[in-house]
PDB file of N, CA and C in Angstrom:
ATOM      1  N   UNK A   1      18.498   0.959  21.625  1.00  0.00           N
ATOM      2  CA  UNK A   1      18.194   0.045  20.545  1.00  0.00           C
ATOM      3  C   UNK A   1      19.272  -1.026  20.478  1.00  0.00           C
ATOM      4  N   UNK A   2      19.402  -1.682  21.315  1.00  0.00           N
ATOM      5  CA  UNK A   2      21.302  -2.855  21.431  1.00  0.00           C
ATOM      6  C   UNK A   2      20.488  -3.951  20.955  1.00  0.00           C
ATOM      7  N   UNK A   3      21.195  -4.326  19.644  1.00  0.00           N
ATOM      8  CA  UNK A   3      21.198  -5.673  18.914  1.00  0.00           C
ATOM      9  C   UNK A   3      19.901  -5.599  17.765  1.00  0.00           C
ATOM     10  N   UNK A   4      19.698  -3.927  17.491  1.00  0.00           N
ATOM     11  CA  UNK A   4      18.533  -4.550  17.018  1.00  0.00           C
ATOM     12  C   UNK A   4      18.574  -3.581  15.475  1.00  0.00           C
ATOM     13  N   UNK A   5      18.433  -4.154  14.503  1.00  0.00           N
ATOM     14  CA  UNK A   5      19.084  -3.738  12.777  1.00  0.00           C
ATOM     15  C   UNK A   5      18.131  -2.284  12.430  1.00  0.00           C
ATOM     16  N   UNK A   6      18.951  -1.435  12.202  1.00  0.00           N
ATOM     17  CA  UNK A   6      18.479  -0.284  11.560  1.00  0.00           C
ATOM     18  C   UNK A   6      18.097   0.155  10.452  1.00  0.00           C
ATOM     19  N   UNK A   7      16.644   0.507  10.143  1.00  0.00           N
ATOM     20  CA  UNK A   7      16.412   0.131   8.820  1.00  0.00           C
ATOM     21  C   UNK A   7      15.677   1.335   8.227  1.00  0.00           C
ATOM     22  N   UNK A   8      15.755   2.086   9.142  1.00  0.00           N
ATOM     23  CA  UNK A   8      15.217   3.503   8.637  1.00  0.00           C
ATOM     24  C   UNK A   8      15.971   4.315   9.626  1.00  0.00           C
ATOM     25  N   UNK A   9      16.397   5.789   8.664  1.00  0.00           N
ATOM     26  CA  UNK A   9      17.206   7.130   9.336  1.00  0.00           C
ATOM     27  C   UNK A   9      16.509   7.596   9.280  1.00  0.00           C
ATOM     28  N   UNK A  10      16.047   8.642  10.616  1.00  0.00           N
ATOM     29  CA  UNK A  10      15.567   9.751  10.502  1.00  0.00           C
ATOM     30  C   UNK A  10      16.581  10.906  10.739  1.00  0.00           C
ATOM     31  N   UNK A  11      16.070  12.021   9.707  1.00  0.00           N
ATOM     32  CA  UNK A  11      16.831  13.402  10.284  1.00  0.00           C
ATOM     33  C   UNK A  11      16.041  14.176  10.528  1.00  0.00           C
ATOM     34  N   UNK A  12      16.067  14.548  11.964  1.00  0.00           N
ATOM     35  CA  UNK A  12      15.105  15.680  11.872  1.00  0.00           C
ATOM     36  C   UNK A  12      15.860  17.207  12.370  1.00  0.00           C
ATOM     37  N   UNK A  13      15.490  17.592  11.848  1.00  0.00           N
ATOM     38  CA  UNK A  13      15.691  19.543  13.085  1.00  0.00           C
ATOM     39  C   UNK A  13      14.868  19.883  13.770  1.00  0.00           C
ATOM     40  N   UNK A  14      15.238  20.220  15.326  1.00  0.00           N
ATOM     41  CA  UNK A  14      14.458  20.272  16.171  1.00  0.00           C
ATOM     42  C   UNK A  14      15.094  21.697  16.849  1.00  0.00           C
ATOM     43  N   UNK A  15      14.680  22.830  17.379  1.00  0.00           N
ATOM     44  CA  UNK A  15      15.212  23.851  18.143  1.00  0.00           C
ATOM     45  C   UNK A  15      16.180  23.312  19.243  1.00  0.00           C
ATOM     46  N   UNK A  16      16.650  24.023  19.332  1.00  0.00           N
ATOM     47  CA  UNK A  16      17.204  23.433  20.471  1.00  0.00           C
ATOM     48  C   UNK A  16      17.384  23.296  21.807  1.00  0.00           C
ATOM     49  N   UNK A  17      16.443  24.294  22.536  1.00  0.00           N
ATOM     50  CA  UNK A  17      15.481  23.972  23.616  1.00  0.00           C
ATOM     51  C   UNK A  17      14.467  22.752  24.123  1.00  0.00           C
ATOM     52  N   UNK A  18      14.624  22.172  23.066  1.00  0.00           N
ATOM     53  CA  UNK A  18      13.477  20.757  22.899  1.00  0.00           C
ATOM     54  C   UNK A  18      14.489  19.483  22.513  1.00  0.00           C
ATOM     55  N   UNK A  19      15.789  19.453  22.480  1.00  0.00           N
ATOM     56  CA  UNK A  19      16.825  19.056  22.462  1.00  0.00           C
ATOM     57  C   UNK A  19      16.294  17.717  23.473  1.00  0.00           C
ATOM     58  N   UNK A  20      16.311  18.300  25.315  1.00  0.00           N
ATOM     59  CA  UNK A  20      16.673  17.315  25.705  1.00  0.00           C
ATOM     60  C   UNK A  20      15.495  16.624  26.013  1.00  0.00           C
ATOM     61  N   UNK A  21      14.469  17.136  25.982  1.00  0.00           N
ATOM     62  CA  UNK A  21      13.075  16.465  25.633  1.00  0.00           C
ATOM     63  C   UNK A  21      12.980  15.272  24.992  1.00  0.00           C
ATOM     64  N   UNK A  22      13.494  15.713  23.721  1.00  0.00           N
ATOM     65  CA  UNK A  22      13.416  15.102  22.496  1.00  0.00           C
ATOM     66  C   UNK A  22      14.254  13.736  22.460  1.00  0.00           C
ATOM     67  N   UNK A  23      15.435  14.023  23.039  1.00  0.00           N
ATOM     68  CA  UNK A  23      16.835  13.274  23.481  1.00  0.00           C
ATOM     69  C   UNK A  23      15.494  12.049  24.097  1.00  0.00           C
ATOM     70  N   UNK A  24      15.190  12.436  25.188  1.00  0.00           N
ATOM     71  CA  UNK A  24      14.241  11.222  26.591  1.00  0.00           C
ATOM     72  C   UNK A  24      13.486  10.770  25.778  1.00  0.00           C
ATOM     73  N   UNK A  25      12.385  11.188  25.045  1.00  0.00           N
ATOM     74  CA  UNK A  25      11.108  10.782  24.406  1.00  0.00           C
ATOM     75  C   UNK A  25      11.789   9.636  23.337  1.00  0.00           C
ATOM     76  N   UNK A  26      12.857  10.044  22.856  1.00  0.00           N
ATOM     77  CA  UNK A  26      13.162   9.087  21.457  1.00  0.00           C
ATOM     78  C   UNK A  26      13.713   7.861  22.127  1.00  0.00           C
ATOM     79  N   UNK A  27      14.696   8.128  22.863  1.00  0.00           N
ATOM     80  CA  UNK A  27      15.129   6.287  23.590  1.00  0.00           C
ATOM     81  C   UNK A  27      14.062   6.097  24.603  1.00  0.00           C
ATOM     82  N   UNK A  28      13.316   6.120  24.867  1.00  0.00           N
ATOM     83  CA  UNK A  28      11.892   5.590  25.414  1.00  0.00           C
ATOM     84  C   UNK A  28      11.293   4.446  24.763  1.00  0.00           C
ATOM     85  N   UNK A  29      11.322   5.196  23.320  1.00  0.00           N
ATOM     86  CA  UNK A  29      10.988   4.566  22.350  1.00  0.00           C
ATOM     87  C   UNK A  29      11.725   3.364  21.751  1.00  0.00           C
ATOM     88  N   UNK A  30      12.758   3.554  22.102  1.00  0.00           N
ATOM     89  CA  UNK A  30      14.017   2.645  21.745  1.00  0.00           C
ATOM     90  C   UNK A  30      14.815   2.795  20.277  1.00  0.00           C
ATOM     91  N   UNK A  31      14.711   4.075  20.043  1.00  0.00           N
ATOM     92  CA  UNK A  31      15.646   4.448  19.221  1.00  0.00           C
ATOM     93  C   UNK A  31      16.892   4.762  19.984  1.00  0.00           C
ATOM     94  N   UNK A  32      18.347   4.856  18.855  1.00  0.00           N
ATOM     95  CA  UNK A  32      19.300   5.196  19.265  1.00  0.00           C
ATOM     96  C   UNK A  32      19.722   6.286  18.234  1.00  0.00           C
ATOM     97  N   UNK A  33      20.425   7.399  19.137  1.00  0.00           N
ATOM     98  CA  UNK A  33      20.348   8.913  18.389  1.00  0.00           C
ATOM     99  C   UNK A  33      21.889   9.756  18.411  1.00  0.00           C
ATOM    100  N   UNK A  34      22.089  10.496  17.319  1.00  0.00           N
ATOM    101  CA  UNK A  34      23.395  11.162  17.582  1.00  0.00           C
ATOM    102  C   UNK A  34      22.555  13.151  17.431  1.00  0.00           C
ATOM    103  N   UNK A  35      23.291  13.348  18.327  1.00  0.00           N
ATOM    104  CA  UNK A  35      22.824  15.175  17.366  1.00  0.00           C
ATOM    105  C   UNK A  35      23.879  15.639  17.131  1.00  0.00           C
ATOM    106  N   UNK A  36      24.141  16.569  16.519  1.00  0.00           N
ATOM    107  CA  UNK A  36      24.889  17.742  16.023  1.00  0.00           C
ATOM    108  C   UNK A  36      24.295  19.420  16.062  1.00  0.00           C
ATOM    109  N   UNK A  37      25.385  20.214  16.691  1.00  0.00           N
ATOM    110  CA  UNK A  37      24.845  21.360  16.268  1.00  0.00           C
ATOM    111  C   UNK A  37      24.592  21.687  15.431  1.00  0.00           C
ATOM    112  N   UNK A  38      23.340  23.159  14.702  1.00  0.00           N
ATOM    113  CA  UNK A  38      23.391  23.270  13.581  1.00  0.00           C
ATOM    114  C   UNK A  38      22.535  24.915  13.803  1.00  0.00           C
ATOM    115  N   UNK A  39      22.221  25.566  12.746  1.00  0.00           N
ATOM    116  CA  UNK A  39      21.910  26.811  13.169  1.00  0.00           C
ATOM    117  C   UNK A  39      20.908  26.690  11.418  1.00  0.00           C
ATOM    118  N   UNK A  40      19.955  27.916  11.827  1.00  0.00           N
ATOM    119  CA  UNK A  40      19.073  28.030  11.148  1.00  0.00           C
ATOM    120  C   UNK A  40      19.137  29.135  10.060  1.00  0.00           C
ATOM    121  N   UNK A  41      18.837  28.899   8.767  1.00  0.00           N
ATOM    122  CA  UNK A  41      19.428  30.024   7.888  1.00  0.00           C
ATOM    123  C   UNK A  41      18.618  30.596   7.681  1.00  0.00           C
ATOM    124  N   UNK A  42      17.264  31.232   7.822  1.00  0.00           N
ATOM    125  CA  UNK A  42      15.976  32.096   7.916  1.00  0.00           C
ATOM    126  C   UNK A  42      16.435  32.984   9.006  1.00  0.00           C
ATOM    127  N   UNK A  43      16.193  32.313  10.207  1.00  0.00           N
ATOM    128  CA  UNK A  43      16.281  33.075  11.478  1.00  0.00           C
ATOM    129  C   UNK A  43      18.026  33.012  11.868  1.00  0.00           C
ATOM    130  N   UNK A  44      18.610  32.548  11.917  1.00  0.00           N
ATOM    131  CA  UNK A  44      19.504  32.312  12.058  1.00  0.00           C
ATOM    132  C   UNK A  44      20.041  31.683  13.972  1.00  0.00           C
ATOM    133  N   UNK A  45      19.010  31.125  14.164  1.00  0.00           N
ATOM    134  CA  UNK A  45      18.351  30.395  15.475  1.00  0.00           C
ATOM    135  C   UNK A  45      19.248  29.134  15.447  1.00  0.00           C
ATOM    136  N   UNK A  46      20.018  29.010  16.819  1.00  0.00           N
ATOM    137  CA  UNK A  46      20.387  27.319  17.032  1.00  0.00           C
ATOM    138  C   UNK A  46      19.580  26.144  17.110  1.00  0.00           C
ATOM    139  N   UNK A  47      19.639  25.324  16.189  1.00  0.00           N
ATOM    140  CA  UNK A  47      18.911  24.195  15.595  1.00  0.00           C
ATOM    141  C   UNK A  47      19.448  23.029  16.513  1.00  0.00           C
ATOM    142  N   UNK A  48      19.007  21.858  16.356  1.00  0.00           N
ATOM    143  CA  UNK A  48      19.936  20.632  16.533  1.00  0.00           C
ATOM    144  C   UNK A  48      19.504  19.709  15.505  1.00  0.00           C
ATOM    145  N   UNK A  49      20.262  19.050  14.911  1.00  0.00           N
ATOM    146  CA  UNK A  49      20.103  17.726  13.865  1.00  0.00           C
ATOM    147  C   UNK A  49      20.337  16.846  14.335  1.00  0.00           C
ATOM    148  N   UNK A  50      19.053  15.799  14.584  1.00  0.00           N
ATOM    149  CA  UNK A  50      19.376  14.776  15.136  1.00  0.00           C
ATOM    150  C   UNK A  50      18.871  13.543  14.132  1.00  0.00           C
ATOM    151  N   UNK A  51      19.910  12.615  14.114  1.00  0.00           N
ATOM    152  CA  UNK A  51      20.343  11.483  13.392  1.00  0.00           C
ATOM    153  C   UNK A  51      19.991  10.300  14.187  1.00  0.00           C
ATOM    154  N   UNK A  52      18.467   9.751  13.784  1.00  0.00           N
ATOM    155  CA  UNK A  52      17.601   9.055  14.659  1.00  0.00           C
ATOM    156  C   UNK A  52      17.523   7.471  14.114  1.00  0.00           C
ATOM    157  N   UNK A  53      18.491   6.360  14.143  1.00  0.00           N
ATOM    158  CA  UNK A  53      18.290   5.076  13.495  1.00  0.00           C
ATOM    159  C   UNK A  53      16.731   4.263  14.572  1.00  0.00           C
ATOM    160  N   UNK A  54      16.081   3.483  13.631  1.00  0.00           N
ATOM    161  CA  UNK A  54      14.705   3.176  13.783  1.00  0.00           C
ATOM    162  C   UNK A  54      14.850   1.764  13.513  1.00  0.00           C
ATOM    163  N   UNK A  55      14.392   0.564  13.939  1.00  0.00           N
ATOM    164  CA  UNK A  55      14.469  -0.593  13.753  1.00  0.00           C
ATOM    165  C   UNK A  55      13.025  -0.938  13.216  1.00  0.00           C
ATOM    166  N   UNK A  56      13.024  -1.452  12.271  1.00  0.00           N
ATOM    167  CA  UNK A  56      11.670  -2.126  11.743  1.00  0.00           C
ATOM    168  C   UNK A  56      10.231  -1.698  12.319  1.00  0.00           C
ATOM    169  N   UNK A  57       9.339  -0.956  12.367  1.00  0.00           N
ATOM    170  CA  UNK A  57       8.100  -1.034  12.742  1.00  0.00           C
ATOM    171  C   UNK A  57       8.041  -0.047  13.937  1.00  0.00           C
ATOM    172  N   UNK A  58       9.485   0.343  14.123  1.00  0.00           N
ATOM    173  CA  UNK A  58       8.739   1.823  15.035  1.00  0.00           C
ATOM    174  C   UNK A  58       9.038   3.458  14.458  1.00  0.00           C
ATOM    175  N   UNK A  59       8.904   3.528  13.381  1.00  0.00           N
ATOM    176  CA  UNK A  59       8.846   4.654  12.763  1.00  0.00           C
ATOM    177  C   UNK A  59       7.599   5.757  13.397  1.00  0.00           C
ATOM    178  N   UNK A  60       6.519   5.060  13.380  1.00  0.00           N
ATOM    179  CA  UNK A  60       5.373   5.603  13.855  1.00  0.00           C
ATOM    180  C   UNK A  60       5.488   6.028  15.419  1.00  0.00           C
ATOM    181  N   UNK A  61       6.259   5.045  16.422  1.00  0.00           N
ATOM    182  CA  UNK A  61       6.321   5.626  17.736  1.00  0.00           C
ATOM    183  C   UNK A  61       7.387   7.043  17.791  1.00  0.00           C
ATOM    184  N   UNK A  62       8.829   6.552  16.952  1.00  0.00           N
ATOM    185  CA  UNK A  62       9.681   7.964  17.095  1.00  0.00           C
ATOM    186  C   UNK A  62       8.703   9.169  16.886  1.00  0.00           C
ATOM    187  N   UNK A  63       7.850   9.228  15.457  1.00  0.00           N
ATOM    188  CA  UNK A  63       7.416  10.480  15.031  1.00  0.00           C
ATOM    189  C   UNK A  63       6.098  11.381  15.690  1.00  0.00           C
ATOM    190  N   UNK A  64       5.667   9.984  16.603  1.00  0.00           N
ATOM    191  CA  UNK A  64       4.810  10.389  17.888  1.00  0.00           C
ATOM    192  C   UNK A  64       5.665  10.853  18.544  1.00  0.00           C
ATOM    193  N   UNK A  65       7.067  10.209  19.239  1.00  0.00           N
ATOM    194  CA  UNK A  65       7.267  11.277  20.604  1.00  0.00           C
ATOM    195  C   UNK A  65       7.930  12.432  19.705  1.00  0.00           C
ATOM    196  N   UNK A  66       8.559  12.874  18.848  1.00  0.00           N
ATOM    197  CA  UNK A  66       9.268  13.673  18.149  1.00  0.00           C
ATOM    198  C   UNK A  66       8.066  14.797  18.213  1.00  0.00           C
ATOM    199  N   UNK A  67       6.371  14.051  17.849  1.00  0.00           N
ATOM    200  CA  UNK A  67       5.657  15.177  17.433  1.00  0.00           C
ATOM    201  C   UNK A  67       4.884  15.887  19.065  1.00  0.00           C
ATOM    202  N   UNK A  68       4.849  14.947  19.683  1.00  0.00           N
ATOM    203  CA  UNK A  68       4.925  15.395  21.519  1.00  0.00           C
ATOM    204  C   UNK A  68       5.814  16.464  21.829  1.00  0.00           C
ATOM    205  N   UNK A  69       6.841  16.696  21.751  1.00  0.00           N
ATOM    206  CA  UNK A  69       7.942  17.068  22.726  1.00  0.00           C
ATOM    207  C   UNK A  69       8.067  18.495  21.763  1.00  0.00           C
ATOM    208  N   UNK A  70       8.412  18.672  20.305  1.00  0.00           N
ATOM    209  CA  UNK A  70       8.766  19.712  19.899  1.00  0.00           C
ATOM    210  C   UNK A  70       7.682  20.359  19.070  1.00  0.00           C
ATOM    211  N   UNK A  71       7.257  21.539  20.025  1.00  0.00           N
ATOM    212  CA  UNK A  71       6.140  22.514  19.781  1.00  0.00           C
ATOM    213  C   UNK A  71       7.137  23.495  19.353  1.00  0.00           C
ATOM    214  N   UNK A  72       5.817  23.759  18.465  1.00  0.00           N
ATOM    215  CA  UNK A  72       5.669  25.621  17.508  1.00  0.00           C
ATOM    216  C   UNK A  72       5.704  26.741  18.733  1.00  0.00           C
ATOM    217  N   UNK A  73       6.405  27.439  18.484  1.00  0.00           N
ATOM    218  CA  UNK A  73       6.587  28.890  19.116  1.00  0.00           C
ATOM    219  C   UNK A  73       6.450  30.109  18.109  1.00  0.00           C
ATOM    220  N   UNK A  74       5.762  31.467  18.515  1.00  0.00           N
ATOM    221  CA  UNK A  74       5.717  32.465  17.838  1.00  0.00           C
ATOM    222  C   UNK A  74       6.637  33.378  18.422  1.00  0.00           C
ATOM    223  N   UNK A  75       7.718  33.665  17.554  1.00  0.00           N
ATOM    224  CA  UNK A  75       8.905  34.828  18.070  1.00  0.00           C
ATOM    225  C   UNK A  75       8.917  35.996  17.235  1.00  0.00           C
ATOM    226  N   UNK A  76       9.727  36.998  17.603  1.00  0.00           N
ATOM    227  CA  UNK A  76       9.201  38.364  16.839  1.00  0.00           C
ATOM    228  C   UNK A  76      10.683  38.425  16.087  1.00  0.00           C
ATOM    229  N   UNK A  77      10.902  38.897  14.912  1.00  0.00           N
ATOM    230  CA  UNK A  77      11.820  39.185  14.298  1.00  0.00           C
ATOM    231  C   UNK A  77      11.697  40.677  14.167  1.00  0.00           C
ATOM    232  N   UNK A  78      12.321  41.863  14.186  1.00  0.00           N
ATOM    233  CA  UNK A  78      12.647  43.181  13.539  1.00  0.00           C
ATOM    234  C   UNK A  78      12.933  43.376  12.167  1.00  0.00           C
ATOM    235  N   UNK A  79      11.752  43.630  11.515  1.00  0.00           N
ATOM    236  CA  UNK A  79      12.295  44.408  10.449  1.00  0.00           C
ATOM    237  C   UNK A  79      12.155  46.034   9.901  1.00  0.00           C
ATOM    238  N   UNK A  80      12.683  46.665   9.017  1.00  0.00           N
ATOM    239  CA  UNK A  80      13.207  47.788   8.882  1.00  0.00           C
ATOM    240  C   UNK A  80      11.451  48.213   7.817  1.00  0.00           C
ATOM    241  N   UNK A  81      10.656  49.160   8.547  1.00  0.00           N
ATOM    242  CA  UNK A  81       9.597  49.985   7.717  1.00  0.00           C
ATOM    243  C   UNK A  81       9.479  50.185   5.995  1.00  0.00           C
ATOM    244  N   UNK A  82       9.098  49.480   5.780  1.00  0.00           N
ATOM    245  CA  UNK A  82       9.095  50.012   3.751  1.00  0.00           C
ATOM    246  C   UNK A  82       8.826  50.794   3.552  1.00  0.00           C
ATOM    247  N   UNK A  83       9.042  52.032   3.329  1.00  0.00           N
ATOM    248  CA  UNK A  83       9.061  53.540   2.809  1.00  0.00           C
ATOM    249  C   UNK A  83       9.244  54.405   3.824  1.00  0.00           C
ATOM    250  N   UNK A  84       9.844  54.232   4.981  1.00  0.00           N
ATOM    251  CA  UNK A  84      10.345  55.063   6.268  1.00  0.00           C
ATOM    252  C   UNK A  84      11.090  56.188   6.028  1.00  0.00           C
ATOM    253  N   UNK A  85      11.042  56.927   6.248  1.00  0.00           N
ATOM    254  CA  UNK A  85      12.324  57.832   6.367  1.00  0.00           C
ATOM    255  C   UNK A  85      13.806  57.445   7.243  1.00  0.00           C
ATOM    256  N   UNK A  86      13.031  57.431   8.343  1.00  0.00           N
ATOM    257  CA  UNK A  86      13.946  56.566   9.275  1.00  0.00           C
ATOM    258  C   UNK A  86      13.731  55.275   9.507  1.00  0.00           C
ATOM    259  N   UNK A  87      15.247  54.396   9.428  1.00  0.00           N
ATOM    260  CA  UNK A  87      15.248  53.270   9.480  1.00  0.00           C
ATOM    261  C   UNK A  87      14.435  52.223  10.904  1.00  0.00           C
ATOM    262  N   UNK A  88      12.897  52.826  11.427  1.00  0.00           N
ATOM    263  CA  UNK A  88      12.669  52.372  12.340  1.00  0.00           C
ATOM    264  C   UNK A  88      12.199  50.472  12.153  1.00  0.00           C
ATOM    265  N   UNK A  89      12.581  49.886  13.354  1.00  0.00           N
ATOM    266  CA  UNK A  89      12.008  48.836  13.237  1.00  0.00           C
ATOM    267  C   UNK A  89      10.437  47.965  13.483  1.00  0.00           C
ATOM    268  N   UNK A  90       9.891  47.152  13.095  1.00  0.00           N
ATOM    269  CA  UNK A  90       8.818  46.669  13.207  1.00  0.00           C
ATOM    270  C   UNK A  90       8.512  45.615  13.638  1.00  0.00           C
ATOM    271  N   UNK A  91       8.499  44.781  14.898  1.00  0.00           N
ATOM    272  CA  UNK A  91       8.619  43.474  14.982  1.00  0.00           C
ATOM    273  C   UNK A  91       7.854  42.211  14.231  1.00  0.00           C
ATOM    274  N   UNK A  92       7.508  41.615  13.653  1.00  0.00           N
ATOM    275  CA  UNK A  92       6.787  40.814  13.227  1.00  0.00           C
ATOM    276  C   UNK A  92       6.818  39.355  13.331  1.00  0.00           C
ATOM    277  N   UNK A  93       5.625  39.050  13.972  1.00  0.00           N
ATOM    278  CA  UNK A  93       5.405  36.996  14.333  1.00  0.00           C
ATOM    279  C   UNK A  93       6.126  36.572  13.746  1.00  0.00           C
ATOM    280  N   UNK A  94       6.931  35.546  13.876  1.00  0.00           N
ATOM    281  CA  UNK A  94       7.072  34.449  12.859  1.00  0.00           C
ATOM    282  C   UNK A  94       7.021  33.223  13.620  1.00  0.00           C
ATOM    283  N   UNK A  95       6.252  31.986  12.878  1.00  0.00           N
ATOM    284  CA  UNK A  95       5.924  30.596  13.561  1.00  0.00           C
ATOM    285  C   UNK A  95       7.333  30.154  13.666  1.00  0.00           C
ATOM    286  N   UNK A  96       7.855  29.399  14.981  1.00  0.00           N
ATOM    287  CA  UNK A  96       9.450  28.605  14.657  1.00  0.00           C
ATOM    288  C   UNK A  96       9.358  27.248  15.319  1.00  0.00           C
ATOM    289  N   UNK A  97       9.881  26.567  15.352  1.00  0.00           N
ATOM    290  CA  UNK A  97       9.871  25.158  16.040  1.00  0.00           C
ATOM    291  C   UNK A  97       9.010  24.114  15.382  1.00  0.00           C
ATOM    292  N   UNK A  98       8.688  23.148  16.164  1.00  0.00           N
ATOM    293  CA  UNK A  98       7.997  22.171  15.477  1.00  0.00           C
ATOM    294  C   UNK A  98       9.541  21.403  15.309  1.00  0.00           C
ATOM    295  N   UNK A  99       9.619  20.250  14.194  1.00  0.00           N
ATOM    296  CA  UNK A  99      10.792  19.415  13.894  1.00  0.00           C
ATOM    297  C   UNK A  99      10.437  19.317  12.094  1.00  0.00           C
ATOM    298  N   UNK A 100      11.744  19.061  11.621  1.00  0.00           N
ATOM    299  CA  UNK A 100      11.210  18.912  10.301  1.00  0.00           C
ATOM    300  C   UNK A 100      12.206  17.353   9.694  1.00  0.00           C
ATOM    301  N   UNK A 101      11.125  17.208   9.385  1.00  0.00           N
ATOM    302  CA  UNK A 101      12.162  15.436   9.744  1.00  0.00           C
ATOM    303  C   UNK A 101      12.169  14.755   8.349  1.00  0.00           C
ATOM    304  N   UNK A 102      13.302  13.786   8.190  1.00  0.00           N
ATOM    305  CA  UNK A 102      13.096  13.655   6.381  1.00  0.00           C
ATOM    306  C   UNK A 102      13.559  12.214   6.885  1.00  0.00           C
ATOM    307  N   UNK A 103      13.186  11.300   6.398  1.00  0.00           N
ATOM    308  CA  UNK A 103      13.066   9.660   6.471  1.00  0.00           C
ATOM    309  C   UNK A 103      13.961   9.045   4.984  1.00  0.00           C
ATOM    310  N   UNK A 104      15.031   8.233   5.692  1.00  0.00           N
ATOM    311  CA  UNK A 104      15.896   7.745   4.542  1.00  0.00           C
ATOM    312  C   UNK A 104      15.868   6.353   4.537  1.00  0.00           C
ATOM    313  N   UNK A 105      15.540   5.192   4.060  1.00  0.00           N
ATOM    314  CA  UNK A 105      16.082   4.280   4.080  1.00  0.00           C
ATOM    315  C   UNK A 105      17.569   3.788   3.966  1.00  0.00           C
ATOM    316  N   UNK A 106      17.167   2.518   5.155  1.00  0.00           N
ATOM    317  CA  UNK A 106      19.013   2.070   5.150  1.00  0.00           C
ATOM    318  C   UNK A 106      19.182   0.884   4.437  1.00  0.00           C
ATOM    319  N   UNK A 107      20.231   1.087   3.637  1.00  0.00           N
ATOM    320  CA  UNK A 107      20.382   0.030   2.845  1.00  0.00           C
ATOM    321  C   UNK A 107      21.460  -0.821   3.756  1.00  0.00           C
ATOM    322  N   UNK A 108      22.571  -0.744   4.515  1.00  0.00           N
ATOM    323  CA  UNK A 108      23.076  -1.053   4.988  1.00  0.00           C
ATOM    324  C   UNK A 108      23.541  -0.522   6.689  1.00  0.00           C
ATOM    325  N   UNK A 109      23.624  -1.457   7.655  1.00  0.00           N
ATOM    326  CA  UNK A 109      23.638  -0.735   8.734  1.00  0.00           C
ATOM    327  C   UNK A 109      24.670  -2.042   9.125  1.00  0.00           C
ATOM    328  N   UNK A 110      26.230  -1.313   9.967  1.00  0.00           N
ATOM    329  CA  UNK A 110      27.025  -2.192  10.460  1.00  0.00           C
ATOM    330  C   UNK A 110      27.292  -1.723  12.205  1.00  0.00           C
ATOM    331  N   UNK A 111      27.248  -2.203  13.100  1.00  0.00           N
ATOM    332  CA  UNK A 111      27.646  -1.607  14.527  1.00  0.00           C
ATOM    333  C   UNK A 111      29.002  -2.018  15.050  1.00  0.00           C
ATOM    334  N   UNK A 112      30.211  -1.340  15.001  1.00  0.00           N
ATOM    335  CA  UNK A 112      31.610  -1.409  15.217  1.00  0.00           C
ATOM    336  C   UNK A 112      31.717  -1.485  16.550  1.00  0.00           C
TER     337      UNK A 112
END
């Protein structure tokens, strides 16, 4: 995105297997992106937060490739039997992935 005013943030969380996917698909688009590690407090799964600046009128292409690249997965979590005697475990689905993305306006954007 060189020379061109940022006028919407995106944050999204994306797994982090879909990281570098996600990384290609977004400057394609011509966004410019930072991530950070981050970890998930449900599952407790490595996340990535990525900090996605958007120039005027392509909001709609980022959240296309964003919604391309990072698919839903079903993983099994263990949990402990409700009324067991013994503490056996039970695996159970849970949906994970996808991106969850929250859109900020920029009131100000300076490039140092």
């Amino acid at each position: 995105m060189t020379n061109s005013v940022v006028h919407l943030l995106l944050v999204a969380v994306i797994q982090e297997q879909d990281l570098d996917s996600a990384t290609t698909a977004l400057q394609n688009v011509g966004a410019s992106l930072t991530y950070l590690s981050s970890a998930g407090g449900f599952l407790g799964r490595r996340n990535a937060t990525l900090l996605i600046g958007i120039p005027l009128g392509a909001k709609d292409k980022a959240l296309g490739a964003l919604h391309e690249v990072c698919r839903q997965r079903i993983e099994y979590m263990t949990l402990p039997l409700e009324g067991s005697p013994m503490p056996m475990p039970a695996p159970v689905p849970v949906t994970v992935g996808g991106a969850t993305v929250f859109a900020l306006p920029v009131e100000r954007f300076e490039q140092i």
